[in-house]
Protein backbone atom coordinates (compact mmCIF):
# COMPACT_ATOMS: atom_id res chain seq x y z
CA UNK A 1 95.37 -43.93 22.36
CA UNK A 2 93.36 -40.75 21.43
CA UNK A 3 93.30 -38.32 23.99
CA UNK A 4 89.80 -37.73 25.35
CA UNK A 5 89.36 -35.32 28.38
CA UNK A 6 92.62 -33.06 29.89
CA UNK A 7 93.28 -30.80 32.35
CA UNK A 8 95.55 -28.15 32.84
CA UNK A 9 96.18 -25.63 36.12
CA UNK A 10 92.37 -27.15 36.90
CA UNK A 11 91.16 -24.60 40.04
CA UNK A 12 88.08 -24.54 41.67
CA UNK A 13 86.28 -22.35 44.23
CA UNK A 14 83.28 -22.83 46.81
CA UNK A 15 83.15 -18.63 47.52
CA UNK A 16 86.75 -17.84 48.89
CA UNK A 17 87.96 -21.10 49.45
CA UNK A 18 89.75 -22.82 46.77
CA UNK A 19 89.10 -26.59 46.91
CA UNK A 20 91.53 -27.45 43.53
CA UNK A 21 94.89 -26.11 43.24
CA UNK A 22 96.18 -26.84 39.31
CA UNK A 23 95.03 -30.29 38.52
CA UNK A 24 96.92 -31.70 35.62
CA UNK A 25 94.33 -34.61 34.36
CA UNK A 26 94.47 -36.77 31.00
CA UNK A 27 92.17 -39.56 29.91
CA UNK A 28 92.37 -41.18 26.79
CA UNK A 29 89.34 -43.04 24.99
CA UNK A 30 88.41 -47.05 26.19
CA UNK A 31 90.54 -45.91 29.65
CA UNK A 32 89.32 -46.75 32.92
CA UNK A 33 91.22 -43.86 35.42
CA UNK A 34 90.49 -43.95 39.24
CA UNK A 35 90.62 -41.43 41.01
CA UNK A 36 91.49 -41.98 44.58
CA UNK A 37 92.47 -39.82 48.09
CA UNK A 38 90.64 -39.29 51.40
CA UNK A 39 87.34 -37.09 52.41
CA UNK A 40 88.07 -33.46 51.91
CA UNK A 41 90.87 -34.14 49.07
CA UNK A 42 88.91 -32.90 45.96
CA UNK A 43 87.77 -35.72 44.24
CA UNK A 44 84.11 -34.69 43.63
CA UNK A 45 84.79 -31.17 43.15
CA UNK A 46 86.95 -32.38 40.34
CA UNK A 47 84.09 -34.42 39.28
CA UNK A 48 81.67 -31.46 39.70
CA UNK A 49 84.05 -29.34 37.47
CA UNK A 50 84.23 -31.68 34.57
CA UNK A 51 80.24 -31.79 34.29
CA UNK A 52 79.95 -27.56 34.89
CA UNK A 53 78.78 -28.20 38.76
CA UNK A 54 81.65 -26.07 40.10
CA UNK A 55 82.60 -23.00 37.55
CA UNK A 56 86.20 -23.07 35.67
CA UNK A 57 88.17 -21.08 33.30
CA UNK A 58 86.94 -22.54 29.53
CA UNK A 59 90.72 -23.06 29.14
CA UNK A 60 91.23 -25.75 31.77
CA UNK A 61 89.13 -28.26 30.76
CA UNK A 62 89.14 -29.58 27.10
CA UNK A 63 86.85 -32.21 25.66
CA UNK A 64 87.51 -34.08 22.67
CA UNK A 65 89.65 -31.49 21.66
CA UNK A 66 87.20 -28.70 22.74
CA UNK A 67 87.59 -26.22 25.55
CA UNK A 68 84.53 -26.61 27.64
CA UNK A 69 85.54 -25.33 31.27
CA UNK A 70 83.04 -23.35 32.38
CA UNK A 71 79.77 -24.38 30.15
CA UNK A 72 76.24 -25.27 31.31
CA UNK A 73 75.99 -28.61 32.69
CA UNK A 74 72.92 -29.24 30.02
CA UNK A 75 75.66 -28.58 27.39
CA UNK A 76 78.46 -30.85 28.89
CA UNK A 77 76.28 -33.78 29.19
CA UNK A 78 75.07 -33.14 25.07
CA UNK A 79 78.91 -33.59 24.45
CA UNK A 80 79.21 -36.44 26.23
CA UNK A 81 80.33 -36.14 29.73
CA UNK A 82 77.73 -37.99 32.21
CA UNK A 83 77.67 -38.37 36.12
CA UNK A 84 77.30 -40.94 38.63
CA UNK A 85 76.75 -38.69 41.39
CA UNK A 86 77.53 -39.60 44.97
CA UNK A 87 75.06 -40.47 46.78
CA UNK A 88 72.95 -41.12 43.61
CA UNK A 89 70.37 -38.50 43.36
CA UNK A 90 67.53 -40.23 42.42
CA UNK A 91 63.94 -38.60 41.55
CA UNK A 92 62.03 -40.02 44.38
CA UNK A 93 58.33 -39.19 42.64
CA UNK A 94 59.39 -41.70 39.37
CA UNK A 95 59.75 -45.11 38.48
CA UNK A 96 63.43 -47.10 37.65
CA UNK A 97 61.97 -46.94 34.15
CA UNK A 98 61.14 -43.24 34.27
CA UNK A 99 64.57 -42.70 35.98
CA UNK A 100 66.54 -44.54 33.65
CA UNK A 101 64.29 -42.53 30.70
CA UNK A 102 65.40 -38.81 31.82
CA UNK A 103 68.80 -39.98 30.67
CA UNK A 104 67.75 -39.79 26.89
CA UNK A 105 66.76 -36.17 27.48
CA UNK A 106 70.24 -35.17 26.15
CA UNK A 107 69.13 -37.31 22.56
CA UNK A 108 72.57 -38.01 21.76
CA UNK A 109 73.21 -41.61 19.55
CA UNK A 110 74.68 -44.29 20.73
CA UNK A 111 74.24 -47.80 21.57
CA UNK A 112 72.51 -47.74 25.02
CA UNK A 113 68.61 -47.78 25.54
CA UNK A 114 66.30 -49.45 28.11
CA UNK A 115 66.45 -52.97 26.73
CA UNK A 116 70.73 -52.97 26.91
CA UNK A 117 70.47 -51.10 30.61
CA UNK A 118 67.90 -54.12 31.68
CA UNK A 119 70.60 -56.85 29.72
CA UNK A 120 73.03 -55.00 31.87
CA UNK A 121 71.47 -54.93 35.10
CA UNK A 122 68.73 -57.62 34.86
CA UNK A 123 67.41 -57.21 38.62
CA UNK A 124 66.25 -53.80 37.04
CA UNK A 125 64.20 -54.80 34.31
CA UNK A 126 62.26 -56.87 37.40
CA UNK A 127 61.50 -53.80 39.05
CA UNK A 128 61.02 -51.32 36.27
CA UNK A 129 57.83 -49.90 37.72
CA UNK A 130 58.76 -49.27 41.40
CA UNK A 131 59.68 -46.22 43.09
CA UNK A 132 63.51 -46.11 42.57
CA UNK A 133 64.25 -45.16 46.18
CA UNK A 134 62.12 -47.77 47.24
CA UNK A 135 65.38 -50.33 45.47
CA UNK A 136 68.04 -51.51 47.67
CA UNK A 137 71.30 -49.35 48.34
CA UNK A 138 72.91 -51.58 45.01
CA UNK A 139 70.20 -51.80 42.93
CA UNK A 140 69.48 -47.64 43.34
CA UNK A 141 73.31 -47.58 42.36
CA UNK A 142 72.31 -49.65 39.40
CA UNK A 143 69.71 -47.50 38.09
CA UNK A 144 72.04 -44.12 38.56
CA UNK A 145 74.66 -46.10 36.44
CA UNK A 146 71.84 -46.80 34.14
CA UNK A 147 70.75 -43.57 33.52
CA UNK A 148 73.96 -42.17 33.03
CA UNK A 149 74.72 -44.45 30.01
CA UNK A 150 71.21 -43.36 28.77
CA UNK A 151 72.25 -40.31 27.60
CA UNK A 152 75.22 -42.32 25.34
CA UNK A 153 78.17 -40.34 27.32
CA UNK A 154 81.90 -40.84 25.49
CA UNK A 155 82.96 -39.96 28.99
CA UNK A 156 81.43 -41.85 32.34
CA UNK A 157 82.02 -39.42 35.66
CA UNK A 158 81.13 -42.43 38.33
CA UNK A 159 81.61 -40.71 41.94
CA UNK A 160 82.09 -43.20 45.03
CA UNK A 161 80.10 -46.08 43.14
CA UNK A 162 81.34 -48.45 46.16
CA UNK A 163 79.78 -45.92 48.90
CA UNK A 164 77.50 -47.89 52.01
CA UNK A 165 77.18 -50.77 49.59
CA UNK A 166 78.16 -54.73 50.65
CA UNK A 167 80.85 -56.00 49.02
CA UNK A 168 79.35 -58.45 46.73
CA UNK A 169 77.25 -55.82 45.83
CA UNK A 170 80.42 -53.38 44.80
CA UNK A 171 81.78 -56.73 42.53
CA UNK A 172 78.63 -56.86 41.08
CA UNK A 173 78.49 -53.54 39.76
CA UNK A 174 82.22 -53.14 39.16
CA UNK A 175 82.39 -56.42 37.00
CA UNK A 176 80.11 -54.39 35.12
CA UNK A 177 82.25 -51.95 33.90
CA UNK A 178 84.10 -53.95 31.12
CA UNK A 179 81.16 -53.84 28.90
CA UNK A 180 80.70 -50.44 29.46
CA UNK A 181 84.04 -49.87 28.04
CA UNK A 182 83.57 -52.56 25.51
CA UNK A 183 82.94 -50.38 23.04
CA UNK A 184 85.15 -47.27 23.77
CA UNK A 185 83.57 -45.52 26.53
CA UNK A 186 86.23 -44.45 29.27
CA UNK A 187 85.55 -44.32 32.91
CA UNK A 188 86.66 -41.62 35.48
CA UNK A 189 85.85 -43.40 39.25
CA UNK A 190 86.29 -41.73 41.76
CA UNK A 191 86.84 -44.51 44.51
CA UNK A 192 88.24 -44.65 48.28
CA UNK A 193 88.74 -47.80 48.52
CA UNK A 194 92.30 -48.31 46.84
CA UNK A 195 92.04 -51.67 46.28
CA UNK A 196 89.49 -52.11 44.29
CA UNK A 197 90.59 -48.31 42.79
CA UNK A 198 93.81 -50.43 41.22
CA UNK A 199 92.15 -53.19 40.39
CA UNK A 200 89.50 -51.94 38.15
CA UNK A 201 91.97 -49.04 36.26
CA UNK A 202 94.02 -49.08 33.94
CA UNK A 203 95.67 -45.48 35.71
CA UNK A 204 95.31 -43.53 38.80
CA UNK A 205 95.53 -40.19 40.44
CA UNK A 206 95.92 -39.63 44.10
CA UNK A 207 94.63 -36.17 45.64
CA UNK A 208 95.52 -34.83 48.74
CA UNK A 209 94.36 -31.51 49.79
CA UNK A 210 93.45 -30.33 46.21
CA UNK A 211 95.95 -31.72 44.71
CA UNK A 212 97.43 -34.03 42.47
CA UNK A 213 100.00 -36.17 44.78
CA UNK A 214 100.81 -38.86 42.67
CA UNK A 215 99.92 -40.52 39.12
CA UNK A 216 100.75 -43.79 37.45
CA UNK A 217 99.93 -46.93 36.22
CA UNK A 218 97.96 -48.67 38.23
CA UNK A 219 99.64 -52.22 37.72
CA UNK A 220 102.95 -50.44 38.68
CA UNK A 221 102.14 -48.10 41.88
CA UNK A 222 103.69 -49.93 45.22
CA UNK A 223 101.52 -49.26 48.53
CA UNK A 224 104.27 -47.37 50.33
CA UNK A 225 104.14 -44.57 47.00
CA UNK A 226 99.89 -44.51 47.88
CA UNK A 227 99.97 -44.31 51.23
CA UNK A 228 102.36 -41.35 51.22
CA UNK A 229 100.59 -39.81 48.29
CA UNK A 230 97.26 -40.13 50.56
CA UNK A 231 98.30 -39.87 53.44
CA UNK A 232 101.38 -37.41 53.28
CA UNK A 233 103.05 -39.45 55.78
């Protein structure tokens, strides 16, 4: 498989604290890679640093074969990196519709618009024109998934998708990610709930305290090798 997105000696900083410590990171095109490891462990300042959140070296992060640590986030996204952020981040003052529209802003081709999102996520196309946050915890997830794709990413960032939702809820949006992939997309998910991390991926990475503590194919990882890699016990 092509290789899409790597990593190499990945650090990050908040002020004097470093938060990564030399992430190596690969992801190929049509991959689905979770990302998995307990609060505090780096996941979404790993996320934040692929999408220009948290500042890199332009070395450390390379793009479809471009080295794009460092750059704008308004750049990142028009080469085709989008995020699911945690916790959503939805514009309160707009509609689903008008949330799901500022995705296009980037006005990169590809094969998602409104009328795929709604095939997608039919519940949304029901409420196009109310208040996003006034959607149920799911449904809000639906339209951040939504407008990520807007924007036609190569590369979907999707930060603790499962996060305060019900459990039918998290199928129902994580069944939804082979037709994302469908036609080549990959899929970086960030995910505590190991599980479901393994069952949706094709690889994982474990953090632990900034770092990478184990990586493998998903299919082939035992517990006892995660729970020491997350754990460190």
């Amino acid at each position: 498989m092509t290789r899409l997105l790597e990593t190499t000696g990945l650090v990050a900083f908040y002020g004097d604290a470093q938060a990564l410590f030399g992430i190596d990171f690969e992801l190929s095109a049509g991959e689905i890679v979770a990302v998995i490891g307990a609060n505090g462990a780096g996941k979404s300042t790993f996320m934040k640093s692929l999408t220009g959140l948290v500042k890199s070296e332009r070395e450390q992060i390379h793009f479809g074969g471009a080295a794009i640590g460092g750059l704008p986030p308004a750049e990142i996204v028009r080469r085709g990196i989008a995020l699911v952020p945690e916790g959503r981040r939805l514009f309160a003052s707009l509609s689903v519709e008008e949330n799901l529209k500022m995705g296009a802003t980037a006005k990169r081709r590809g094969p998602w618009h409104l009328e795929r999102i709604y095939r997608l996520f039919p519940i949304l196309a029901d409420k196009r024109a109310e208040p996003a946050t006034a959607l149920s915890g799911g449904q809000q997830q639906m339209v951040a998934i939504g407008r990520a794709l807007m924007s036609n990413p190569s590369l979907l960032l999707c930060d603790e998708l499962s996060l305060g939702l019900a459990p039918i809820v998290i199928k129902e949006i994580y069944d939804a990610l082979p037709a994302i992939c469908a036609e080549g997309m990959s899929i970086a998910v960030v995910e505590q709930d190991v599980s479901m991390a393994r069952q949706v991926s094709h690889r994982v990475y474990c953090f632990q305290e900034g770092r990478v503590s184990l990586h493998g194919q998903s299919a082939e990882l035992t517990r006892e090798q995660i729970s020491l890699a997350y754990f460190g016990i």
